[in-house]
Protein backbone atom coordinates (compact mmCIF):
# COMPACT_ATOMS: atom_id res chain seq x y z
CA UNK A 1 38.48 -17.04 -51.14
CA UNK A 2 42.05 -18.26 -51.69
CA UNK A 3 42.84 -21.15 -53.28
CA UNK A 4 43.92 -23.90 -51.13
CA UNK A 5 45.07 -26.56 -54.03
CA UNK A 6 49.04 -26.81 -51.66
CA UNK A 7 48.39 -29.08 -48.82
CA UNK A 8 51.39 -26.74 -46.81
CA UNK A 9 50.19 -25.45 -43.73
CA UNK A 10 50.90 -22.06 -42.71
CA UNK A 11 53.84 -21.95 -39.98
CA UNK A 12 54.93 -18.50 -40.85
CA UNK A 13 58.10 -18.16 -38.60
CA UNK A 14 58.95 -21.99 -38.93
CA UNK A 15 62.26 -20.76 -41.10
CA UNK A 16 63.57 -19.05 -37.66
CA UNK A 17 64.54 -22.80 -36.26
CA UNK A 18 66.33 -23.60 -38.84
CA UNK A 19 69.71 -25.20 -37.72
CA UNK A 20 72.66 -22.70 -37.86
CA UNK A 21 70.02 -19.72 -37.92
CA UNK A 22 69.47 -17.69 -35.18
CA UNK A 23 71.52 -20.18 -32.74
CA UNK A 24 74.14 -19.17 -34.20
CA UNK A 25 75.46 -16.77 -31.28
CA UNK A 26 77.01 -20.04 -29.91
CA UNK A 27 78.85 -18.11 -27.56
CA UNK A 28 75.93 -16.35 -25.66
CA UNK A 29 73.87 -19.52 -25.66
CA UNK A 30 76.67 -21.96 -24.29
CA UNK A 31 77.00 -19.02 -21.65
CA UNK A 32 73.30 -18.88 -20.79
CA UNK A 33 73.50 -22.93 -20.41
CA UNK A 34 77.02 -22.18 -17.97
CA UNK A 35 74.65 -20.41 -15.69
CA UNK A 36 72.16 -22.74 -15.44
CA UNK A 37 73.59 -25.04 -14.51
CA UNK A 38 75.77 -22.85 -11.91
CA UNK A 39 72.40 -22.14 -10.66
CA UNK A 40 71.38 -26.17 -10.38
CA UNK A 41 75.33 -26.65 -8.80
CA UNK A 42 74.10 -24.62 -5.65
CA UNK A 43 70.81 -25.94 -5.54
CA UNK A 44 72.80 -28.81 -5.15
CA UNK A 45 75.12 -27.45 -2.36
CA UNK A 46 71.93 -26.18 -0.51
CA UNK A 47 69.81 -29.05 -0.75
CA UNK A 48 72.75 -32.07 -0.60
CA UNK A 49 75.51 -30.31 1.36
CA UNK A 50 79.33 -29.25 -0.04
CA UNK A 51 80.54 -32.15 1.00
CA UNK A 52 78.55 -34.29 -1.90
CA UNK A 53 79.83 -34.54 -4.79
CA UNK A 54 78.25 -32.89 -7.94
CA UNK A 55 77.49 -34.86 -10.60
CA UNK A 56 78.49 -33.92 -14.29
CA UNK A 57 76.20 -31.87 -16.17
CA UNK A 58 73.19 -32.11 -17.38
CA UNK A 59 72.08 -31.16 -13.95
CA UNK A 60 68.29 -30.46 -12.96
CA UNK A 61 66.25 -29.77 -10.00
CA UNK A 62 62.53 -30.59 -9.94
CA UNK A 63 60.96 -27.14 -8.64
CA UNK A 64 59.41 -24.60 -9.99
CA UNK A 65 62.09 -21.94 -10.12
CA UNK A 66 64.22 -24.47 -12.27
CA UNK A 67 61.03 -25.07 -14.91
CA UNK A 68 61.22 -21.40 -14.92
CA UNK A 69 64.68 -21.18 -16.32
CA UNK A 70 64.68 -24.05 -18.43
CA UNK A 71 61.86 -22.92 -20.41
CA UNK A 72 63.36 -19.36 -20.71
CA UNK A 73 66.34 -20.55 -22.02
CA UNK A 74 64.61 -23.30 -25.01
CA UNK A 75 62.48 -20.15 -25.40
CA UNK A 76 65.10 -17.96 -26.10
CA UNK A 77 66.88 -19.87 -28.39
CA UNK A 78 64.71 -22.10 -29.79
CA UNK A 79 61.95 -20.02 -30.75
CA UNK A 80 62.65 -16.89 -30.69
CA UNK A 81 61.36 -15.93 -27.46
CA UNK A 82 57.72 -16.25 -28.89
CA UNK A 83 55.96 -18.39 -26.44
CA UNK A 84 56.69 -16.24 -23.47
CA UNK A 85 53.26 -14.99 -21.78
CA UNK A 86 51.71 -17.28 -23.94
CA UNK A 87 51.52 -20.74 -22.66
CA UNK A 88 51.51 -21.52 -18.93
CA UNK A 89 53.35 -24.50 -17.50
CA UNK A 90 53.78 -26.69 -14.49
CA UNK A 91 55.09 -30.21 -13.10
CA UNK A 92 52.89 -32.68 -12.70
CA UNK A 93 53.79 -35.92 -10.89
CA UNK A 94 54.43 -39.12 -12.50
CA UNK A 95 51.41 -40.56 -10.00
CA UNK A 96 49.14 -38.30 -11.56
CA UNK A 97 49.59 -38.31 -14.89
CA UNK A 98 47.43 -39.53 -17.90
CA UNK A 99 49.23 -42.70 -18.74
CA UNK A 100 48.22 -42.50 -22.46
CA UNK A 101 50.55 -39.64 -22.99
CA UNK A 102 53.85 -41.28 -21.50
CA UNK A 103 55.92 -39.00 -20.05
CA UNK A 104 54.23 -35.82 -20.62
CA UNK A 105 50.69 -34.19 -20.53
CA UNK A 106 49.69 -31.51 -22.83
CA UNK A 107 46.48 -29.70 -23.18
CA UNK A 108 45.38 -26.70 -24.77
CA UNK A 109 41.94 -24.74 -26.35
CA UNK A 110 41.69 -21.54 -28.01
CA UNK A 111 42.13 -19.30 -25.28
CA UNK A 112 45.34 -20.96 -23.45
CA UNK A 113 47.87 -23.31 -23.85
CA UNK A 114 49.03 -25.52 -20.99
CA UNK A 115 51.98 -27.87 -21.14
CA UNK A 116 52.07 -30.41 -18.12
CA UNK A 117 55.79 -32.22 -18.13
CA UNK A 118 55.95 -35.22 -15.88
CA UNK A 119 58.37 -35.18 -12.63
CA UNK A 120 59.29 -38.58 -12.33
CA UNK A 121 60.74 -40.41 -9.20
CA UNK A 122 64.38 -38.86 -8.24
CA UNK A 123 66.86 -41.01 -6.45
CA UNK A 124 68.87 -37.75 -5.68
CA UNK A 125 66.98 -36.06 -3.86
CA UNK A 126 64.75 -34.30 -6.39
CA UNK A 127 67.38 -33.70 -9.03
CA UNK A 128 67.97 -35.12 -12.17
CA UNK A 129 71.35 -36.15 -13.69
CA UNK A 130 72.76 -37.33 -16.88
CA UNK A 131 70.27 -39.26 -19.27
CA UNK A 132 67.14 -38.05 -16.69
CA UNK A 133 68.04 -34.58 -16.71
CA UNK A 134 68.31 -35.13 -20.94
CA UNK A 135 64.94 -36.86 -20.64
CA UNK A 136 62.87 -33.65 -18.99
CA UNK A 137 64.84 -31.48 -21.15
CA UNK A 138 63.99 -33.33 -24.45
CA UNK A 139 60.67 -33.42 -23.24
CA UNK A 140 60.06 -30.11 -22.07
CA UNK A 141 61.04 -28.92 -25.72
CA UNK A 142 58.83 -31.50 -27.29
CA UNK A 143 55.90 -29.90 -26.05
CA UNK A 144 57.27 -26.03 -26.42
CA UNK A 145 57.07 -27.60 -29.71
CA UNK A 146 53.64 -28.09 -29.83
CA UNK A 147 52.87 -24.72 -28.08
CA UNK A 148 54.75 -23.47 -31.13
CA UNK A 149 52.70 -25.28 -33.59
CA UNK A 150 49.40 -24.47 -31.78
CA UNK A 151 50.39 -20.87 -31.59
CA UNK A 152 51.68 -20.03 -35.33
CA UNK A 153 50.10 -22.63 -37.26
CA UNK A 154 46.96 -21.47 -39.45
CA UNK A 155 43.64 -24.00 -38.20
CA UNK A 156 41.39 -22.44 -41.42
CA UNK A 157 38.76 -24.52 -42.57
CA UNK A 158 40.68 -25.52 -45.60
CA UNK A 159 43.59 -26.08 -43.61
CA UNK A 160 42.54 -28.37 -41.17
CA UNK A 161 40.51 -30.17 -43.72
CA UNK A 162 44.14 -31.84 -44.47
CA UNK A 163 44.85 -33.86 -41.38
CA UNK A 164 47.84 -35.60 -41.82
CA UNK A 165 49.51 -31.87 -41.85
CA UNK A 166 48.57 -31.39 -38.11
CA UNK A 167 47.63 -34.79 -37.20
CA UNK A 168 45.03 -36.78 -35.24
CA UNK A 169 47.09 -36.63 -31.98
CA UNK A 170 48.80 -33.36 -33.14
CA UNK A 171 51.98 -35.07 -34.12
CA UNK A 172 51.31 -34.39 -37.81
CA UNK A 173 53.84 -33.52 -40.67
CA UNK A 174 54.46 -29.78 -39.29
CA UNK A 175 54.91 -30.84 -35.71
CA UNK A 176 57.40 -33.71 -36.92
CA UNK A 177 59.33 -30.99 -39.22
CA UNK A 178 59.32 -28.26 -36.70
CA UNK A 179 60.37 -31.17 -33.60
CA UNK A 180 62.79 -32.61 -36.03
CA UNK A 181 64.82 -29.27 -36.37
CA UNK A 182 64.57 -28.86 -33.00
CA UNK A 183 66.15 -31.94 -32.34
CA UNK A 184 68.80 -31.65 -35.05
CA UNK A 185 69.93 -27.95 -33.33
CA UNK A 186 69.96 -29.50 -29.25
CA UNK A 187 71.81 -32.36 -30.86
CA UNK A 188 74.32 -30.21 -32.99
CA UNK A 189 74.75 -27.85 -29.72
CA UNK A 190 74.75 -30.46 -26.80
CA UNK A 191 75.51 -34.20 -28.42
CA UNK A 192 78.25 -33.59 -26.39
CA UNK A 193 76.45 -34.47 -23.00
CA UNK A 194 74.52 -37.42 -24.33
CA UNK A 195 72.01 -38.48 -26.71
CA UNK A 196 68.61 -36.48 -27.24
CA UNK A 197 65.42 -37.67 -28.68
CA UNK A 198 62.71 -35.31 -28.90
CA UNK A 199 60.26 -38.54 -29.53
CA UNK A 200 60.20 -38.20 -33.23
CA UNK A 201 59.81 -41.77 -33.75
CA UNK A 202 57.10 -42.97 -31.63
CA UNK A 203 54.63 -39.93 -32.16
CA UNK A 204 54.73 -41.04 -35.65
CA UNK A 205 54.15 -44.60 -34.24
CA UNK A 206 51.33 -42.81 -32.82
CA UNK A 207 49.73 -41.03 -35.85
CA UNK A 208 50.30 -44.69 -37.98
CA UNK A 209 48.17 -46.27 -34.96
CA UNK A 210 45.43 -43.50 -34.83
CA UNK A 211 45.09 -43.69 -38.70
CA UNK A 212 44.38 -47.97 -38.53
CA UNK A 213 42.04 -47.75 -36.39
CA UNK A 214 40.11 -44.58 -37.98
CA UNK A 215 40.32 -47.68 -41.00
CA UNK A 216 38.81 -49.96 -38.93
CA UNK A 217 36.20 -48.25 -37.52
CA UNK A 218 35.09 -47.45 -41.03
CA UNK A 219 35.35 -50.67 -41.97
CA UNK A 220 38.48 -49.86 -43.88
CA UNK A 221 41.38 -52.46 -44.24
């Protein structure tokens, strides 16, 4: 059996998100982003009329077609196109959400991964603009960032006998590297629009919060 004396899990293609790596065809990717949101501008016309103004990018429409695109496009570029046929995703409305996760729903087991991301209230109409649209966005790659983790990740017996490295609410040290490049890379490619926070700070909230009261059911202090 190998030894597993290093507490490093085993993310094999982690390096490939590393910023300035395989983002770097800044051209292509700010192109790809162009045509989104050309596609959300005439979702726009269709669903507002061309005689309403368009609001500045970030633009996003809550249906499925845009889902669709947006998580090609983090796919793409973020992670090398790995979790396509692999996880399935869908809205689900703020109404029926599981409070306890916030935002966002996320499930998976062994056989399939499933990423829920919230659709909250729209005053426009179902579309998002400015610091919402960031919002889904942020989120919807916060959880491709679990999909990645669940997907790559090696869950040995040795391996998952060091929990802090995937975490008791899977927001462990390789999910909080692999989110924190993430957000470093969005941030270094699209600060321009606004501010982005892929939530690095409160899942580790989370994970100190889990870990006190594991302490306190043992009768820890």
């Amino acid at each position: 059996m190998a030894s597993h004396e290093s507490t490093e899990v085993h993310l094999p293609v982690v390096e490939s998100l590393r910023s300035g790596g395989h983002v770097g065809e800044t051209l292509t990717l700010r192109q790809d982003w162009d045509e989104l949101q050309c596609l959300m501008r005439q979702k726009w016309q269709v669903e507002r009329g061309s005689t309403t103004p368009i609001p500045r990018e970030p633009l996003l429409f809550g249906d499925d077609e845009t889902l669709d695109e947006l998580f090609g496009f983090l796919c793409k570029y973020f992670f090398d196109g790995e979790l396509f046929n692999i996880v399935d995703y869908d809205w689900e409305d703020m109404e029926d959400i599981n409070q306890s996760h916030g935002r966002t729903g996320y499930t998976s087991n062994p056989s399939e991964i499933e990423m829920f991301i919230t659709r909250p209230p729209s005053t426009e109409g179902g579309f998002y603009t400015g610091e919402d649209a960031i919002e889904i966005i942020s989120t919807v790659l916060h959880e491709m960032c679990h999909a990645y983790v669940q997907t790559n990740v090696c869950r040995c017996t040795d391996c998952e006998a060091v929990p802090e490295r995937l975490g008791e609410t899977e927001h462990g040290n390789v999910w909080r590297y692999l989110a924190g490049l993430a957000e470093k890379e969005v941030e270094w490619l699209f600060g321009h629009l606004g501010k982005w926070d892929l939530g690095l700070q409160v899942a580790f909230d989370e994970e100190l919060d889990f870990d006190y009261l594991d302490e306190d059911n043992d009768g820890g202090t």
